[in-house]
C-alpha atoms as a PDB file:
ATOM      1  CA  UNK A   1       0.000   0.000   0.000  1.00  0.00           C
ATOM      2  CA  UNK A   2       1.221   3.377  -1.316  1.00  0.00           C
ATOM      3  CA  UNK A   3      -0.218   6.086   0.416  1.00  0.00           C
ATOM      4  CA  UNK A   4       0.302  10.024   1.405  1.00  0.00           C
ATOM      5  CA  UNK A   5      -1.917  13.032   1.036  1.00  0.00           C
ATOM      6  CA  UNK A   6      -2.967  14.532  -1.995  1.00  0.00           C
ATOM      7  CA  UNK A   7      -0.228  16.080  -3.887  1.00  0.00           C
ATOM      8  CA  UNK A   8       2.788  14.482  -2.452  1.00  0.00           C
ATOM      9  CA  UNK A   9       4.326  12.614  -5.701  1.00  0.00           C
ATOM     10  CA  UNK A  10       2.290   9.143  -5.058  1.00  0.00           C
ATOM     11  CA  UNK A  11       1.431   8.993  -8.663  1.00  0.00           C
ATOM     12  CA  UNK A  12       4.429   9.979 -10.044  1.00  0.00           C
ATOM     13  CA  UNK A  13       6.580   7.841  -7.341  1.00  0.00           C
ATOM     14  CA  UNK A  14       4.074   5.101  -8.015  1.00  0.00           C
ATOM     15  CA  UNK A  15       4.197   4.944 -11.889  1.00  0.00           C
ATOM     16  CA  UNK A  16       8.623   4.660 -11.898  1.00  0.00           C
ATOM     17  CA  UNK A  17       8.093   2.067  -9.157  1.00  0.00           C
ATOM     18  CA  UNK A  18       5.543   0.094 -10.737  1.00  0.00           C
ATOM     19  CA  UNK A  19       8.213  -0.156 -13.888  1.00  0.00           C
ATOM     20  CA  UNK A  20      11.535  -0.554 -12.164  1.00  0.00           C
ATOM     21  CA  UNK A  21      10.270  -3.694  -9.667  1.00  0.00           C
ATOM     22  CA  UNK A  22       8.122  -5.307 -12.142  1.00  0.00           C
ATOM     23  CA  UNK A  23       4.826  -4.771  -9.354  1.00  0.00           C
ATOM     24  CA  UNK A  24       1.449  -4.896 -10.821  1.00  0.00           C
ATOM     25  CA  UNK A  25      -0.756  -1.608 -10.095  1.00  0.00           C
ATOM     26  CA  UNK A  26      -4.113  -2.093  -8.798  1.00  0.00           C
ATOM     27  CA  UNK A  27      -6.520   0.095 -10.381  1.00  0.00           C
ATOM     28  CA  UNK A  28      -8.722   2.031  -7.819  1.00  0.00           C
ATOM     29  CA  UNK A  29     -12.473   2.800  -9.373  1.00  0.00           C
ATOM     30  CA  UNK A  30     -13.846   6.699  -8.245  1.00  0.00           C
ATOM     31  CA  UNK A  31     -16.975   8.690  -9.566  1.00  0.00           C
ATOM     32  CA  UNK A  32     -14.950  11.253 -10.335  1.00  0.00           C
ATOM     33  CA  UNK A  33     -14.727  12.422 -13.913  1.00  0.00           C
ATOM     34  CA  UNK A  34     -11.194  12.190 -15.431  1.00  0.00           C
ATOM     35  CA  UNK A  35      -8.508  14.395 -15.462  1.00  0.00           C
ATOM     36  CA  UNK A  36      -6.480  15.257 -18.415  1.00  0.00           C
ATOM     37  CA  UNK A  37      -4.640  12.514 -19.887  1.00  0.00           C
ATOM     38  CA  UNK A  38      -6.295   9.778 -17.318  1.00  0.00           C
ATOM     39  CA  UNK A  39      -7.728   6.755 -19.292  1.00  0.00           C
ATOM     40  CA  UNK A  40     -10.902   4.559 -18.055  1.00  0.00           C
ATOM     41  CA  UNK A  41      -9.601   1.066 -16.967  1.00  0.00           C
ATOM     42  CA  UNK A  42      -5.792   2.042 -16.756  1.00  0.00           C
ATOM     43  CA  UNK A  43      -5.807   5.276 -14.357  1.00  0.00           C
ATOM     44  CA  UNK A  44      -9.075   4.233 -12.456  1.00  0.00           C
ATOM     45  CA  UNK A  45     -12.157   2.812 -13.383  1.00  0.00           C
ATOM     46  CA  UNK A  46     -14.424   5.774 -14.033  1.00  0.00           C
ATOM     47  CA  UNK A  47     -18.268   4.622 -12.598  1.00  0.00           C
ATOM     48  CA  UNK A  48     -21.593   6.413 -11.569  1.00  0.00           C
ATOM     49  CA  UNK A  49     -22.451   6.455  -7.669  1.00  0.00           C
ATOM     50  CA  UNK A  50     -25.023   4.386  -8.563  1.00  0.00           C
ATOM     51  CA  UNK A  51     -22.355   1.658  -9.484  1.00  0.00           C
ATOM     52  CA  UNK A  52     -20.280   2.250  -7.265  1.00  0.00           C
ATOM     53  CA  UNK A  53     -22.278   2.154  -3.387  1.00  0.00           C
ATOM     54  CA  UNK A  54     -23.885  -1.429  -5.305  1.00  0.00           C
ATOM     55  CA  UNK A  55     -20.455  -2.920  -5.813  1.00  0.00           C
ATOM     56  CA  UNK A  56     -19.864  -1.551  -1.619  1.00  0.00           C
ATOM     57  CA  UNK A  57     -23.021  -3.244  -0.946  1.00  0.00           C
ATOM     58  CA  UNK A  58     -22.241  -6.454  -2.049  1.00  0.00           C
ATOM     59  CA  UNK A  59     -18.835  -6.267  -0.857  1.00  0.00           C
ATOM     60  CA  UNK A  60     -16.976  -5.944  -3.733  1.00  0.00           C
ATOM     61  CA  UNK A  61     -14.793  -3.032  -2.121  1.00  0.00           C
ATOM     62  CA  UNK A  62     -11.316  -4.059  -0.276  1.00  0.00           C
ATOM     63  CA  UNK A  63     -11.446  -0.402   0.529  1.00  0.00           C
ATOM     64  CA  UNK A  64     -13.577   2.572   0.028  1.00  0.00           C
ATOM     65  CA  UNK A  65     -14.064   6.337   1.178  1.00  0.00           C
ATOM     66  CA  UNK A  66     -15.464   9.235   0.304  1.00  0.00           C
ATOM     67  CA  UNK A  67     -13.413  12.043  -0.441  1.00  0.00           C
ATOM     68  CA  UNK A  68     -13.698  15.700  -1.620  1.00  0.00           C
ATOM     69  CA  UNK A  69     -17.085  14.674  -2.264  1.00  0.00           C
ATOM     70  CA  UNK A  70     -16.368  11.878  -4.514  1.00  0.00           C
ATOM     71  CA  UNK A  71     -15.912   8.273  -3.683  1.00  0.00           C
ATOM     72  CA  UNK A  72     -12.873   6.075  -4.014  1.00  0.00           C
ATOM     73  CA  UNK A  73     -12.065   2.464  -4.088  1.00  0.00           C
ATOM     74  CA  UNK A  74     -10.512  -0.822  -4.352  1.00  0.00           C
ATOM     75  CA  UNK A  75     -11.807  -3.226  -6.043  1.00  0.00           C
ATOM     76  CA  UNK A  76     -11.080  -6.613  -3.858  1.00  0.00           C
ATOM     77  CA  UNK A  77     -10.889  -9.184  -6.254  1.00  0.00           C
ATOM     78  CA  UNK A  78      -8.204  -7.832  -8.746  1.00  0.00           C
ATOM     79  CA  UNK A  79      -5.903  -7.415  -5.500  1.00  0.00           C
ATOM     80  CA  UNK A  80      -6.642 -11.545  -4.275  1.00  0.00           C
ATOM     81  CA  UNK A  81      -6.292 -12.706  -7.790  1.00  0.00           C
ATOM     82  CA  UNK A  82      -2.672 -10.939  -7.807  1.00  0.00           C
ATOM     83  CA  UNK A  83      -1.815 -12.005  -4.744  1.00  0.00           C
ATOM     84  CA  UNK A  84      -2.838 -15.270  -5.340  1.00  0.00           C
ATOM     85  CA  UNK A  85      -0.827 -15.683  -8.416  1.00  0.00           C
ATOM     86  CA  UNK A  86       2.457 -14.456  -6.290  1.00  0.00           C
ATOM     87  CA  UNK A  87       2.565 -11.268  -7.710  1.00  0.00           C
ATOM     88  CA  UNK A  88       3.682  -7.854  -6.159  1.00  0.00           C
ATOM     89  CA  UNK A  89       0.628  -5.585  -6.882  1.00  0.00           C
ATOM     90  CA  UNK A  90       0.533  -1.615  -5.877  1.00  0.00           C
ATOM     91  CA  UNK A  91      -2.165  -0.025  -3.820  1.00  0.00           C
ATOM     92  CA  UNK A  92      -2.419   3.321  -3.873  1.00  0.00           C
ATOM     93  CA  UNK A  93      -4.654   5.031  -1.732  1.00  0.00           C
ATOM     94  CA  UNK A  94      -5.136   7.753   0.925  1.00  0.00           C
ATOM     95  CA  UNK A  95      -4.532   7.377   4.754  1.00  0.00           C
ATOM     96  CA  UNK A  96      -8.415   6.142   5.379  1.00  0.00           C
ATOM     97  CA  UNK A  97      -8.258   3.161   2.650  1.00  0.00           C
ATOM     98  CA  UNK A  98      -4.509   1.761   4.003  1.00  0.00           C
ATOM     99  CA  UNK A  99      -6.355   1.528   7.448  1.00  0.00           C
ATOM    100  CA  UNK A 100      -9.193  -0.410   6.226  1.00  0.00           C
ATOM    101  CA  UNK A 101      -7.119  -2.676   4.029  1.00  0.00           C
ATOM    102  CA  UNK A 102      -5.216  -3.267   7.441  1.00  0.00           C
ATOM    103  CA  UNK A 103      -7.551  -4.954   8.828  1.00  0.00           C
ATOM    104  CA  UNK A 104      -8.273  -7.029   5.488  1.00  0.00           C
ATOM    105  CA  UNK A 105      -4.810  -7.826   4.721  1.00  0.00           C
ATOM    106  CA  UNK A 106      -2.370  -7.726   8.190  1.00  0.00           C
ATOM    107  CA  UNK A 107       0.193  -8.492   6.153  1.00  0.00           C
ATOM    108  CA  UNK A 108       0.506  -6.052   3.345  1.00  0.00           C
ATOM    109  CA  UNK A 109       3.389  -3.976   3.468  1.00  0.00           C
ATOM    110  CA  UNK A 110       2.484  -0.202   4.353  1.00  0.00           C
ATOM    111  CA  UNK A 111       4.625   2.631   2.634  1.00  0.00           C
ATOM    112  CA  UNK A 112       3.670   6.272   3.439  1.00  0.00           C
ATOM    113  CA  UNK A 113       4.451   9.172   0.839  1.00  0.00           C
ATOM    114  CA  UNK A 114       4.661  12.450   3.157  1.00  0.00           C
ATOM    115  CA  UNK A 115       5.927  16.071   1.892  1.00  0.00           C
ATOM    116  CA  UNK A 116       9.082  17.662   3.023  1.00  0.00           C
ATOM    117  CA  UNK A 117       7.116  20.370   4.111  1.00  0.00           C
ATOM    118  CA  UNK A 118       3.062  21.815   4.477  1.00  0.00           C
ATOM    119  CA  UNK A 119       4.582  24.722   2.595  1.00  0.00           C
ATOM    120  CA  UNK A 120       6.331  22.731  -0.049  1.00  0.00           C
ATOM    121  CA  UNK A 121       2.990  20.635  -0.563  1.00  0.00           C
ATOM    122  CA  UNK A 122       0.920  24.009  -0.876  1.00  0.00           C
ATOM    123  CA  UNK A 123       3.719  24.854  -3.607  1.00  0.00           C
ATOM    124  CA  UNK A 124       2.911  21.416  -5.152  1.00  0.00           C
ATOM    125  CA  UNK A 125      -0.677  21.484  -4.776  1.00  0.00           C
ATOM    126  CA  UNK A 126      -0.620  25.311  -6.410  1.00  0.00           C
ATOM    127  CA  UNK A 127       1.387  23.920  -9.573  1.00  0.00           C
ATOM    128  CA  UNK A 128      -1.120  21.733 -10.595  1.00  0.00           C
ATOM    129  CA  UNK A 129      -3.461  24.225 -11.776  1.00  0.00           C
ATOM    130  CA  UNK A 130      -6.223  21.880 -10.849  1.00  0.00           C
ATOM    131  CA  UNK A 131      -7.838  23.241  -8.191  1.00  0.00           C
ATOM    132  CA  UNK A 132      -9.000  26.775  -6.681  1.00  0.00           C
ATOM    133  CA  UNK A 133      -7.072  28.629  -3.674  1.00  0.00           C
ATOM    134  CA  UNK A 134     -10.105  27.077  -1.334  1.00  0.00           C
ATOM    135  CA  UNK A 135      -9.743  23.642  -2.793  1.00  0.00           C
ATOM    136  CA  UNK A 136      -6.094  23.795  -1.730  1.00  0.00           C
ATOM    137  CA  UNK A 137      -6.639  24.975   1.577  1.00  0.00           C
ATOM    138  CA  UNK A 138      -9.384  21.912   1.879  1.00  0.00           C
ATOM    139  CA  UNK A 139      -6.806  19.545   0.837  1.00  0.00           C
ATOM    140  CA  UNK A 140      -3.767  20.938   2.911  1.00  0.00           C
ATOM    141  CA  UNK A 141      -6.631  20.784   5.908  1.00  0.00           C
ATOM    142  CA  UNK A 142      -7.203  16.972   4.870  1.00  0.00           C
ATOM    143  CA  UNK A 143      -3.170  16.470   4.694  1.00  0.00           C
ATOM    144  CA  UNK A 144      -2.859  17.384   8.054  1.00  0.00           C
ATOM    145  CA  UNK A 145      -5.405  14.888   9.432  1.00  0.00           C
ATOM    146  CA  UNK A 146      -3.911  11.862   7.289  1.00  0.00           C
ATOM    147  CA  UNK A 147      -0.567  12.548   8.271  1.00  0.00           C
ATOM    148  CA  UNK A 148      -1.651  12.460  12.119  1.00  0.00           C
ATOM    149  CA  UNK A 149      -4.068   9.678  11.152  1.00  0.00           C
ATOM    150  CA  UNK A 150      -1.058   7.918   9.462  1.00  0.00           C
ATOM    151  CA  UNK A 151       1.116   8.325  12.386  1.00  0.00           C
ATOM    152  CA  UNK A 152      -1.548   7.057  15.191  1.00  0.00           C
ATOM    153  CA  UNK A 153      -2.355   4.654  13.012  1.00  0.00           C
ATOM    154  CA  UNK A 154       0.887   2.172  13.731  1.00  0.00           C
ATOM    155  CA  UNK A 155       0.355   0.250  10.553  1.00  0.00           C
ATOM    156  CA  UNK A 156       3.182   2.114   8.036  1.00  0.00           C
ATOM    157  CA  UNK A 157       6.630   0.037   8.519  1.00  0.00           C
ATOM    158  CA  UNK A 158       8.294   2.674   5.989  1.00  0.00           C
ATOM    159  CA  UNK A 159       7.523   6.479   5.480  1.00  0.00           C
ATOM    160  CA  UNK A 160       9.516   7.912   2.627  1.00  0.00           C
ATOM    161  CA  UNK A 161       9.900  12.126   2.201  1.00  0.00           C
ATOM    162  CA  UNK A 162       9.518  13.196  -1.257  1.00  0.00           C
ATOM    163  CA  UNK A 163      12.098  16.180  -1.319  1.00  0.00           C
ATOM    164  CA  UNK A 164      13.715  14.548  -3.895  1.00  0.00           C
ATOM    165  CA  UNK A 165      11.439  12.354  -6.360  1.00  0.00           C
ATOM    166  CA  UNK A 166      14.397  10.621  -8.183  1.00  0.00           C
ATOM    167  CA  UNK A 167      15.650   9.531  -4.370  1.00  0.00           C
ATOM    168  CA  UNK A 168      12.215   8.325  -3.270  1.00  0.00           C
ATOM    169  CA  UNK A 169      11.480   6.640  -6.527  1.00  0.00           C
ATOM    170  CA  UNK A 170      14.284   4.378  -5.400  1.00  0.00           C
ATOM    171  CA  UNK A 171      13.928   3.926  -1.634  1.00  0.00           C
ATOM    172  CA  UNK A 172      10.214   2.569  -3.001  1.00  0.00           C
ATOM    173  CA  UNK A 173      11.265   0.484  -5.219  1.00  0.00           C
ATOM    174  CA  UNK A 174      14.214  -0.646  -2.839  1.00  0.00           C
ATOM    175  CA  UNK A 175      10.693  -1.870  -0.578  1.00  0.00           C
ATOM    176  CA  UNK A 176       8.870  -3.706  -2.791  1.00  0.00           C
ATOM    177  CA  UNK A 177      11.598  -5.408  -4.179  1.00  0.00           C
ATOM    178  CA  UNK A 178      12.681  -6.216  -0.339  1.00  0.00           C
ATOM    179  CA  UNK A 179       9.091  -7.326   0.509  1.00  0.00           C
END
């Protein structure tokens, strides 16, 4: 499990690591529509609420939350199938989705992205371009409370700082190909 709060380099740190050790990347499914570039069935699965609180209600979820107003999953059996077949497969997910799949899977391996900084993630989350000046202050407010919830939470055995995204490419990759 790959998580960190929004803004911090997961995806970046997640897509070099998924090609240097070889990992398969689970693919989360959200309601929310696509950003630039993002492709249905590669980036996320893009589905209707509708869709989505049915495949929670049968339990087709390993994980789920709702966030920003817009929910966000894991779809369970992708992630058993992998793991069944030996595989090294990538979750990446917030704070709130790690601690569910903790309970679901004691033994995954836990790897938390944080920022050097709150300043330097406000920098980050400002060169994106995506969101308004309140957005960012919503998310840097939600940062906060995943990095304490990620702390209290005692189930991350690594925590790498992205102050250098080259250097924590590596020490990621250096996990998974440990685990």
């Amino acid at each position: 499990m790959i998580t960190g709060p929004s803004g911090v380099g997961k995806s970046s740190i997640v897509s070099q690591a998924r090609l240097r050790s070889g990992a398969v990347f689970s693919v989360s499914a959200t309601t929310r529509k696509p950003r630039p570039g993002e492709q249905d069935k590669e980036d996320y699965f893009f589905i209707d609420s509708s869709t989505f609180r049915n495949m929670v209600d049968a339990g087709e979820m390993l994980e789920w939350a709702e966030v920003f107003g817009e929910y966000y999953g894991t779809p369970a059996r992708p992630v058993r199938q992998a793991v069944d077949r030996g595989e090294s497969i990538i979750l990446e997910i917030d704070v709130q989705g790690a601690v569910q799949v903790a309970r679901k899977l004691p033994d995954a391996t836990f790897i938390l992205i944080a920022p050097p900084s709150m300043d330097a993630l406000k920098s980050r989350l400002t060169g994106r371009g995506s969101e308004t000046p309140r957005q960012i202050d919503k998310r840097l407010g939600e940062a906060e409370s995943e990095l304490r919830l990620a702390g209290e939470s005692g189930i991350y055995q690594h925590k790498v700082i992205n102050d250098d995204l080259d250097a924590a490419i590596e020490k990621v990759v250096a996990v998974i190909n440990q685990e």
